[in-house]
N, C-alpha and C. Protein backbone atom coordinates (compact mmCIF):
# COMPACT_ATOMS: atom_id res chain seq x y z
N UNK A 1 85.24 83.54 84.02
CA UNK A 1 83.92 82.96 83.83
C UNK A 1 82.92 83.44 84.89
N UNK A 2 83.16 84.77 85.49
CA UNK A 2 82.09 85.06 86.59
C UNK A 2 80.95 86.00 85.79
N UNK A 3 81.50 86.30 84.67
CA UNK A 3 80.59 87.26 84.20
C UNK A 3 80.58 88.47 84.61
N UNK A 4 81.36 89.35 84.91
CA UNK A 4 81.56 90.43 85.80
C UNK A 4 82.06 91.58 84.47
N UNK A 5 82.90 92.27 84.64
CA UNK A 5 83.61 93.32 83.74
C UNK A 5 83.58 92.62 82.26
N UNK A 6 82.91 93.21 81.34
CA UNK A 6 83.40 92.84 80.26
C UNK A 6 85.05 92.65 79.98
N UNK A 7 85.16 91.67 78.77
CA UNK A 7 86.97 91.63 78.72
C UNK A 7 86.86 92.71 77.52
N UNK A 8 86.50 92.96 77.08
CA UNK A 8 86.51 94.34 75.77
C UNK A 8 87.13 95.19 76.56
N UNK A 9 86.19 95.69 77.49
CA UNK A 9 86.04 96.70 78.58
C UNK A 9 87.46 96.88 79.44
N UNK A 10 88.08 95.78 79.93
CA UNK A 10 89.30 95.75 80.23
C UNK A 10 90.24 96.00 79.35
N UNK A 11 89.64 95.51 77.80
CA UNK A 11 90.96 95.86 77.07
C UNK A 11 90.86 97.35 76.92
N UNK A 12 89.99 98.06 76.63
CA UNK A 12 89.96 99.16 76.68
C UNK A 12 90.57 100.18 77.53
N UNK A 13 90.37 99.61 79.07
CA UNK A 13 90.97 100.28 79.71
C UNK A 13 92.41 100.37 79.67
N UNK A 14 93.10 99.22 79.70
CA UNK A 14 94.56 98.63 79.70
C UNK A 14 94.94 99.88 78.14
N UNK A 15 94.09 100.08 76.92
CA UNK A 15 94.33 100.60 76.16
C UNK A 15 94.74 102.48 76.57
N UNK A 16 93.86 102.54 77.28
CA UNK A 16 93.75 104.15 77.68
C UNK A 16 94.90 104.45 78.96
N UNK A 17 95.31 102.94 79.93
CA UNK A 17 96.80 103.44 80.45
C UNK A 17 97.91 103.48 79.82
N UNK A 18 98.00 102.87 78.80
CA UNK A 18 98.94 103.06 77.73
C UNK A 18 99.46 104.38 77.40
N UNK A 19 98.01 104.59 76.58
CA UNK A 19 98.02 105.92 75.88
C UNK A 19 98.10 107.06 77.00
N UNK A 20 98.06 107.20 78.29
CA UNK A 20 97.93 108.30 79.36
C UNK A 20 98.51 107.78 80.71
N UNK A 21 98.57 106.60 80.88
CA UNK A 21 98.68 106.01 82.34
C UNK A 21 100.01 107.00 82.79
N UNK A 22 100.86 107.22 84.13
CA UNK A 22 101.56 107.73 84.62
C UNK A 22 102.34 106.94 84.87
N UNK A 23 104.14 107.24 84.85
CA UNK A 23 104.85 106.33 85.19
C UNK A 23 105.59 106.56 86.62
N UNK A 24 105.29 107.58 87.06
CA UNK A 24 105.69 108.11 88.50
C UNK A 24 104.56 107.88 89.50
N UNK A 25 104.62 107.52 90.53
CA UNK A 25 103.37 107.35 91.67
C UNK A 25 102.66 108.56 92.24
N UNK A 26 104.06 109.61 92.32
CA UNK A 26 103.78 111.00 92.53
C UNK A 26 103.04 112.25 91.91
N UNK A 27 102.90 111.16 90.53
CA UNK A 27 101.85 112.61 89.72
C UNK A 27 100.53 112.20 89.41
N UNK A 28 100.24 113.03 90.96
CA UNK A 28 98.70 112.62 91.22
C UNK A 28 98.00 113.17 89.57
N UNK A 29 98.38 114.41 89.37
CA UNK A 29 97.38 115.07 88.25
C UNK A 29 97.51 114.65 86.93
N UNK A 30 98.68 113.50 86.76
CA UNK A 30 98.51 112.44 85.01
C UNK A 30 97.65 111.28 86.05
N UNK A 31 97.22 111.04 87.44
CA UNK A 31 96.15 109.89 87.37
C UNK A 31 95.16 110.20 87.24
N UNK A 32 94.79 111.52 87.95
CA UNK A 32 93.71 111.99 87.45
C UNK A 32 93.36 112.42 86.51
N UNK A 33 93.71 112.38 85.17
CA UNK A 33 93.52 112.92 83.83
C UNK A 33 93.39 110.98 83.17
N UNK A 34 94.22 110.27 83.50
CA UNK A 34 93.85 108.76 82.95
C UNK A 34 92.64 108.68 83.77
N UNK A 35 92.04 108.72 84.51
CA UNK A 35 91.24 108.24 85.44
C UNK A 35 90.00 109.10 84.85
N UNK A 36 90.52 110.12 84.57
CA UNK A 36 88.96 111.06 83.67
C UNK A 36 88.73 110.66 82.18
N UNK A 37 89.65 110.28 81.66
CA UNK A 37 89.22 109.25 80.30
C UNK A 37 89.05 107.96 80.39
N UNK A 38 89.25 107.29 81.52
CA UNK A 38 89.15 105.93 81.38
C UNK A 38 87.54 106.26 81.93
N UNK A 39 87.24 107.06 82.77
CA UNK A 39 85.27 107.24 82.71
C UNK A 39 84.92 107.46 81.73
N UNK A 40 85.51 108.54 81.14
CA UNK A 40 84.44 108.86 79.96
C UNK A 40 84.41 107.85 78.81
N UNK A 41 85.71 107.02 78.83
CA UNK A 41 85.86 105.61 77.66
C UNK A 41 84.56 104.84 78.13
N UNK A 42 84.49 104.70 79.27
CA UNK A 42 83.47 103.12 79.58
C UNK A 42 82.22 103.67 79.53
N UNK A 43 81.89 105.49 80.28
CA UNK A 43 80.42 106.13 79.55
C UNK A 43 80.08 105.69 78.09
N UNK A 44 81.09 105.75 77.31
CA UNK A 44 80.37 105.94 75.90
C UNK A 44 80.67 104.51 75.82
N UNK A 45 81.13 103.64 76.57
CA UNK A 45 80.55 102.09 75.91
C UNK A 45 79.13 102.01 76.36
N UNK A 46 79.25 101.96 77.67
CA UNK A 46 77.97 102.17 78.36
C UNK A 46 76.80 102.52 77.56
N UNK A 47 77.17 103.66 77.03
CA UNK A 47 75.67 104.17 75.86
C UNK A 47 75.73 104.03 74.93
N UNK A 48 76.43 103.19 74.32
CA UNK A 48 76.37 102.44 72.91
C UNK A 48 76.10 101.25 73.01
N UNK A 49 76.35 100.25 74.16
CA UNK A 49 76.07 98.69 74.44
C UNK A 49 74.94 98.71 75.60
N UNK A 50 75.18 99.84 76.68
CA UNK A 50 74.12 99.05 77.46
C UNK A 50 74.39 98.71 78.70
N UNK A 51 75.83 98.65 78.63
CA UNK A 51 76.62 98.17 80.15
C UNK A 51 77.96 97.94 79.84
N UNK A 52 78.80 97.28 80.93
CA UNK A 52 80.04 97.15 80.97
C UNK A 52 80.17 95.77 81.48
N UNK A 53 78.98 95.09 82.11
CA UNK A 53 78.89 93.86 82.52
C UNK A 53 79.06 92.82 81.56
N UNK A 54 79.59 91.69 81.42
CA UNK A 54 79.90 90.51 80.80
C UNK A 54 78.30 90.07 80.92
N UNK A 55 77.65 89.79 81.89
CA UNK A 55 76.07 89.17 82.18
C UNK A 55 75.30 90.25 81.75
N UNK A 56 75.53 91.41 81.53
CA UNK A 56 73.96 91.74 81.15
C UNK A 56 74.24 92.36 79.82
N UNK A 57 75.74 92.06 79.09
CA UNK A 57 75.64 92.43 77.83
C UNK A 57 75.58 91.08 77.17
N UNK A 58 75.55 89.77 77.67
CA UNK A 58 74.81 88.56 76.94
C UNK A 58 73.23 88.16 77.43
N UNK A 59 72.61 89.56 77.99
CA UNK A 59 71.52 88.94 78.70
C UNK A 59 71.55 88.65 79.83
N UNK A 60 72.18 88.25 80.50
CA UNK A 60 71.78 86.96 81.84
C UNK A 60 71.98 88.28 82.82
N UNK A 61 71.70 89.08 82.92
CA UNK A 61 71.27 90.01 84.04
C UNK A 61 71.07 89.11 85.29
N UNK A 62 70.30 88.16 85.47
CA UNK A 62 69.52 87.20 86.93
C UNK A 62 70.89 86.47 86.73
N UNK A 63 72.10 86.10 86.20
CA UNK A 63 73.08 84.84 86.45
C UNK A 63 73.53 85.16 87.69
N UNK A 64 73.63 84.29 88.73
CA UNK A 64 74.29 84.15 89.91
C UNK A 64 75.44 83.73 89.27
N UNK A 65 76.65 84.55 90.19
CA UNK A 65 77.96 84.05 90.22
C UNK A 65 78.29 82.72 89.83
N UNK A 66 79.17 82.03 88.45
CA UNK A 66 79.24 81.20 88.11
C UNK A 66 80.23 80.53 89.02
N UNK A 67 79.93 78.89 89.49
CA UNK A 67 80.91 78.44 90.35
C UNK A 67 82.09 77.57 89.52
N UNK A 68 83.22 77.43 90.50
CA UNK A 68 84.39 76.63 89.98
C UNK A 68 84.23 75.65 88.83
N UNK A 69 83.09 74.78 89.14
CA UNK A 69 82.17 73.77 88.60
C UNK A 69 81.92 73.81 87.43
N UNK A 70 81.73 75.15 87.22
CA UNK A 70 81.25 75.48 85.81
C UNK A 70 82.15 74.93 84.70
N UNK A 71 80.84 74.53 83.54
CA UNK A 71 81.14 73.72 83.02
C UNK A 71 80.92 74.05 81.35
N UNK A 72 81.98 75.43 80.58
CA UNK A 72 81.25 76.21 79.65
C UNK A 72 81.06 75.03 78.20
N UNK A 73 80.02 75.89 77.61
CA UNK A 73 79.76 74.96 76.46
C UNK A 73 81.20 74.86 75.47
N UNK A 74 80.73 73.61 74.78
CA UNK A 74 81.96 73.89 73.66
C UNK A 74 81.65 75.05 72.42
N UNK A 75 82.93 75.71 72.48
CA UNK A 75 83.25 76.84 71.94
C UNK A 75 83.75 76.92 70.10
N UNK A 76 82.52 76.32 69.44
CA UNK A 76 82.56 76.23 68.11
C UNK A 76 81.81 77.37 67.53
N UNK A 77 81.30 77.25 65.97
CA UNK A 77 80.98 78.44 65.38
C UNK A 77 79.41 78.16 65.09
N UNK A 78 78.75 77.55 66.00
CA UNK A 78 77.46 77.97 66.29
C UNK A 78 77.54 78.56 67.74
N UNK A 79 78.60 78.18 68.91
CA UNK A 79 78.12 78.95 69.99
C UNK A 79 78.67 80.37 69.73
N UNK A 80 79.76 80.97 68.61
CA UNK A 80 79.90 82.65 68.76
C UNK A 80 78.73 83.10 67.92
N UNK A 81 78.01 82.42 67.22
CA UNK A 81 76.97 82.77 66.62
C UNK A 81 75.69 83.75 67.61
N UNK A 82 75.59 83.16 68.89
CA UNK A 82 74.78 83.90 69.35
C UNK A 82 75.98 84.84 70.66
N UNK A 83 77.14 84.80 70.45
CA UNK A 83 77.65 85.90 71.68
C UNK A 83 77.71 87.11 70.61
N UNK A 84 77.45 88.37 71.57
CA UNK A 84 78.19 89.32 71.11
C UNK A 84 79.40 89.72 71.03
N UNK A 85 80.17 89.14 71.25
CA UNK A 85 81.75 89.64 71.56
C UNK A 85 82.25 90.27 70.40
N UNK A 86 82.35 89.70 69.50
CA UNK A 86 83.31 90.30 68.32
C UNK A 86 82.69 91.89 68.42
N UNK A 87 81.42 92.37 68.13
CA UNK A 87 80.67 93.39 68.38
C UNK A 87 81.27 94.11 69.27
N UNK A 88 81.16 93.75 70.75
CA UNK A 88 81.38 94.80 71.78
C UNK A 88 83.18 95.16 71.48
N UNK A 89 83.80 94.30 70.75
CA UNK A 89 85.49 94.17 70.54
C UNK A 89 85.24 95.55 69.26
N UNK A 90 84.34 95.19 68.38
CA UNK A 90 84.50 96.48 67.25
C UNK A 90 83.87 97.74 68.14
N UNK A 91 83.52 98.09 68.81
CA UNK A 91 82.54 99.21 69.39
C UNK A 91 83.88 99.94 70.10
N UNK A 92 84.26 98.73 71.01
CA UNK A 92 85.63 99.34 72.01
C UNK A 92 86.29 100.09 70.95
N UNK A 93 87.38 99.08 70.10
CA UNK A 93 87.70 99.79 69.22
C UNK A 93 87.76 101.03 68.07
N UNK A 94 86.28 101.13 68.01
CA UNK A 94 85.96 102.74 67.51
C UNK A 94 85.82 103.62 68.23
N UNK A 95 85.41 102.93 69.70
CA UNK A 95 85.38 104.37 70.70
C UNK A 95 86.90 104.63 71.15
N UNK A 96 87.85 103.84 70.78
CA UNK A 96 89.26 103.88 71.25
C UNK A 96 89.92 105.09 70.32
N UNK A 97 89.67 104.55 69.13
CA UNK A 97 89.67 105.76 67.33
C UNK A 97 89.50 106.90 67.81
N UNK A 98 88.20 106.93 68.09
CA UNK A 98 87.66 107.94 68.43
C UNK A 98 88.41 109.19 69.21
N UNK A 99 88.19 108.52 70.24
CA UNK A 99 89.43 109.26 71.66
C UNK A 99 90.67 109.81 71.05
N UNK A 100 91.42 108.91 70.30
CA UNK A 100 92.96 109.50 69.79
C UNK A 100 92.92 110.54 68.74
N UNK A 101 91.13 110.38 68.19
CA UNK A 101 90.91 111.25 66.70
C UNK A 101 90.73 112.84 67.49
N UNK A 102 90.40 112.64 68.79
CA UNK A 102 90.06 114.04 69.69
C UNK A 102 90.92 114.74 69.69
N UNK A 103 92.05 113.73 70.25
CA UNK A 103 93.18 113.94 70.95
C UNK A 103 93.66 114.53 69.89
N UNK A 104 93.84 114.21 68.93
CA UNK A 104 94.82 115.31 68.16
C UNK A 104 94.35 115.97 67.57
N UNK A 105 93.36 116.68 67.19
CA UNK A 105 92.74 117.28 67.04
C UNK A 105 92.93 118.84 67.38
C-alpha cells in the first residue's frame, strides 16, 4: 500500500527471471542478458502506460508515502471501476507475448 512499483510490473519482472534468470551466481553474462530484458520489459511498459509507479499510474503523482494507518477503501465493483489495474495486467501481458514472440523468432 505505499504506492511504489507497480505489482503488474513486478509480475513482469518475476516473469522475465523465469524465462532467463540464471541459476549459478557465477554467470555474470546470463545476469546480464536478464538484466538487459528486464530494462527493456519495463521501457516498453513505461511507453505504453506512462510509468512503472503504482501512484502515478492511478494519478496521485503528489501521494506522500501511505502510513501503517492507512485505511483502504472497500474493495467492491464500483471501486475497480475507476483503477486501472486489470489494464496495466493486460498491457504487461502482451508486452510479455511479445518478448517470447521475438525470442523465437
Amino acid at each position: 500500500r505505499m504506492r511504489m512499483i507497480c505489482g503488474t510490473v513486478s509480475g513482469l519482472v518475476m516473469l522475465a527471471g523465469l524465462d532467463c534468470g540464471q541459476t549459478e551466481g557465477s554467470d555474470r553474462e546470463g545476469k546480464a542478458y536478464c538484466y538487459k530484458v528486464v530494462q527493456e520489459l519495463l521501457e516498453t511498459f513505461k511507453q505504453r502506460n506512462g510509468s512503472v509507479v503504482c501512484a502515478e499510474l492511478l494519478g496521485l503523482s503528489g501521494c506522500p508515502v501511505v502510513k501503517s494507518t492507512f485505511v483502504p477503501d472497500e474493495r467492491n465493483a464500483e471501486y475497480y471501476k475507476k483503477r486501472p489495474c486489470a489494464q496495466k495486467v493486460e498491457s504487461a501481458a502482451r508486452i510479455f507475448a511479445e518478448y517470447l514472440q521475438r525470442k523465437q523468432a
